[in-house]
Protein backbone atom coordinates (compact mmCIF):
# COMPACT_ATOMS: atom_id res chain seq x y z
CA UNK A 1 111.82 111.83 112.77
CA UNK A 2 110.59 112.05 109.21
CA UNK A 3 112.67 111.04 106.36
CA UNK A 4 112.79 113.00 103.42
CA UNK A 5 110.89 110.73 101.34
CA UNK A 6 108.15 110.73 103.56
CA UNK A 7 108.29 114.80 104.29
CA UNK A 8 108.46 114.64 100.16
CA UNK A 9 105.39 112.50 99.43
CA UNK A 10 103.58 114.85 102.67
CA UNK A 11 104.62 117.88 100.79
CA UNK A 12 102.86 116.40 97.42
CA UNK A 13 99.49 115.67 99.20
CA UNK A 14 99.31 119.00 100.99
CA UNK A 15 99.24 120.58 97.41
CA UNK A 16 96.22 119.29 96.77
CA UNK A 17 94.29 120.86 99.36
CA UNK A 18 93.07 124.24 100.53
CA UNK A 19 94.68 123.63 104.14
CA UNK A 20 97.37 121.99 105.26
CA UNK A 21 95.91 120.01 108.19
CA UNK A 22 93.60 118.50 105.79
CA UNK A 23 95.98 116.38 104.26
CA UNK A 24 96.54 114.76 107.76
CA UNK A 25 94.90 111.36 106.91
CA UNK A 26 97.48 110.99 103.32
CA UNK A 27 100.04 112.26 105.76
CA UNK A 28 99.43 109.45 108.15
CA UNK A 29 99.32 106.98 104.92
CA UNK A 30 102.63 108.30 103.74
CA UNK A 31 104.37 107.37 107.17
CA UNK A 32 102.99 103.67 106.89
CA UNK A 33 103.76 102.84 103.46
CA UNK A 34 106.73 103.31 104.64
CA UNK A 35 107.16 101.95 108.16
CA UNK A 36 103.78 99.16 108.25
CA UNK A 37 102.37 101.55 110.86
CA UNK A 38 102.12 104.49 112.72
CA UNK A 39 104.17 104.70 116.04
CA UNK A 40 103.16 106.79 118.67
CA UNK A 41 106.90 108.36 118.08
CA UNK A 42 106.03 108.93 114.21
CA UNK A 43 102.57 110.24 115.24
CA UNK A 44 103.75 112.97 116.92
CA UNK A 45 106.63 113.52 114.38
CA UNK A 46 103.33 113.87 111.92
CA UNK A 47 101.45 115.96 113.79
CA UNK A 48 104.38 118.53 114.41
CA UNK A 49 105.02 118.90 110.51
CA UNK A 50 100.94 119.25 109.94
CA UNK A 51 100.78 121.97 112.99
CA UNK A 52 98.47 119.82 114.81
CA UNK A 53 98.17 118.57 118.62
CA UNK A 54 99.23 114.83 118.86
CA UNK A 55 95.87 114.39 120.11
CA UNK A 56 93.75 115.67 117.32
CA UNK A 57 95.79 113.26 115.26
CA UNK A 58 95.65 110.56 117.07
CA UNK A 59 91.64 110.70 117.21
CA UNK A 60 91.84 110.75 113.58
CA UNK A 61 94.01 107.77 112.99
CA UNK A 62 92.11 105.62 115.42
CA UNK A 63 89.16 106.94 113.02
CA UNK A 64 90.36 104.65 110.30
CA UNK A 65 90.52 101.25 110.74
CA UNK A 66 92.93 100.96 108.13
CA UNK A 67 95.70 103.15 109.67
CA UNK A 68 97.27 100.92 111.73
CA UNK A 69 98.63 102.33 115.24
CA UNK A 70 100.17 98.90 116.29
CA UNK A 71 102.93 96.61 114.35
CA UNK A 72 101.24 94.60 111.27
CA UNK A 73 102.65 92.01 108.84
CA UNK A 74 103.71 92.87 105.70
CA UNK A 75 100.61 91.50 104.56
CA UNK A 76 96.97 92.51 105.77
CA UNK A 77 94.03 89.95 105.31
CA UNK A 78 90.56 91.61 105.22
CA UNK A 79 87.63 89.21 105.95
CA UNK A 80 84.22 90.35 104.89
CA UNK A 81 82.18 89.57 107.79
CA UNK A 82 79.07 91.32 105.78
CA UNK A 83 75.61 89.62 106.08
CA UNK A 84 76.01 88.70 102.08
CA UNK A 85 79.47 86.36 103.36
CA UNK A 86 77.90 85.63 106.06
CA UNK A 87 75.43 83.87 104.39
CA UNK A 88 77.90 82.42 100.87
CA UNK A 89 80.33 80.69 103.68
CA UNK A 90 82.19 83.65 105.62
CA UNK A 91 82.71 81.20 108.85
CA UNK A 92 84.32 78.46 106.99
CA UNK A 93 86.87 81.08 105.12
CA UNK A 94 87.54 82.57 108.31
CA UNK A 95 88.07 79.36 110.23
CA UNK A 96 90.26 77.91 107.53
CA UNK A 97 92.49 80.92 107.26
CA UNK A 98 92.79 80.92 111.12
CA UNK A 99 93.85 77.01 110.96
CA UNK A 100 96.47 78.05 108.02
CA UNK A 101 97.76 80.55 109.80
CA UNK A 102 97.53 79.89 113.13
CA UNK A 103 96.48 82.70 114.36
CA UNK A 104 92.90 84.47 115.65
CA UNK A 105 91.48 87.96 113.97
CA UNK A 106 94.33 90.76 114.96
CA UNK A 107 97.20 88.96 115.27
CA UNK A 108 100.60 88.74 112.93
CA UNK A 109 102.02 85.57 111.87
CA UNK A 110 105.11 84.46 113.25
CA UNK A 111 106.87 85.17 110.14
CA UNK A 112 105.74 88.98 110.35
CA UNK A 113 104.32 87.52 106.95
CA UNK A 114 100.21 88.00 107.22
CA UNK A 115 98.05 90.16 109.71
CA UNK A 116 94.66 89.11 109.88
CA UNK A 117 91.57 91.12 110.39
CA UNK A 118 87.51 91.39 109.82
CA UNK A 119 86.14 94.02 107.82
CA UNK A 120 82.30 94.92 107.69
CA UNK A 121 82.32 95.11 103.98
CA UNK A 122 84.39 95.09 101.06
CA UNK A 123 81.95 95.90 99.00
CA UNK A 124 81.11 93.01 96.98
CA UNK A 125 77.92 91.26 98.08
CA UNK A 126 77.08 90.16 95.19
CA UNK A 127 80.67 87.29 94.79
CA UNK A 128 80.29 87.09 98.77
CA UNK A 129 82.22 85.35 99.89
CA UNK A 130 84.99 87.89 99.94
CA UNK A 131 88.48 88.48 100.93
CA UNK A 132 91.35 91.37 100.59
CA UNK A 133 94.98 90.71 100.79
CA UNK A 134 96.92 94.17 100.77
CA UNK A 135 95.63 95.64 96.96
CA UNK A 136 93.99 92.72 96.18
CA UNK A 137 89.93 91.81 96.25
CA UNK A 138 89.18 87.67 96.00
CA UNK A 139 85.30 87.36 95.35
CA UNK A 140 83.56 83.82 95.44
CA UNK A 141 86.29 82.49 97.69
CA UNK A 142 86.12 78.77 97.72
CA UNK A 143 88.44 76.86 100.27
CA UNK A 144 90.16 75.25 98.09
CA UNK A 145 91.67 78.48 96.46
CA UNK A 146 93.27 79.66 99.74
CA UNK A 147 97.05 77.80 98.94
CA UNK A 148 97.28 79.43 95.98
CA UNK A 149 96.20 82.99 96.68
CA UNK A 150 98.32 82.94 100.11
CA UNK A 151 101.35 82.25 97.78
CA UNK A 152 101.61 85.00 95.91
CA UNK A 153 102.53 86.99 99.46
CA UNK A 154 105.84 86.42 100.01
């Protein structure tokens, strides 16, 4: 069931559009900024307000590889894997933020604290190496910076 927030904030992007099912992917957003992620449960509840099929829905949220249609932290980690990070150091970011957090790409941490994931690009080649926690873009990572930007997620 939608809350009222949520069915608020769906109301607000719908006014912005010529139809209503086209404000199915801020509709989807809505639901996880408030729950993490998108249940099959709150999927459906979605669809039913937008007057779509739970299928049509679905094949757009799977679309989007940042809707999320399984639990995440309350932190996502993007990893450039872009030929630019590839090439500034990529692997030894990735490998150091696996040892640090013990865990591989698409897992949570224990602590429900960080969820971490590739991305193809961020969109920075030119300060690759590059990394996106949440909000938040990190260009030129260097190794030694990783203790200090993981700190500011509590």
């Amino acid at each position: 069931m939608l809350s009222t927030a949520e069915i608020h904030e769906i109301e607000e992007a719908i006014k912005v559009v010529p139809v209503k099912k086209a404000a199915c992917i801020e509709a989807l957003k809505v639901v996880q900024a408030h729950r993490r992620w998108i249940s099959d449960e709150s999927l459906k509840d979605v669809a039913e307000y937008m007057k779509m099929t739970a299928e049509e829905l679905d094949s757009v949220a799977t679309f989007y590889n940042m809707l999320f249609r399984k639990p995440v932290g309350r932190h996502i980690i993007l990893v450039c894997d872009s030929v630019s990070c590839w090439v500034m150091g990529y692997d030894k970011l990735r490998d150091q933020l696996i040892q640090k957090l013990g865990i591989k790409y698409g897992q949570t941490t224990p602590d429900d604290r960080f969820t971490l994931l590739p991305n193809c690009c961020l969109g920075t080649c030119d300060t690759a190496p590059a990394m996106m926690i949440d909000d938040d873009l990190y260009k030129n990572v260097r190794i030694d910076q990783l203790d200090d930007i993981l700190k500011k997620y509590s």
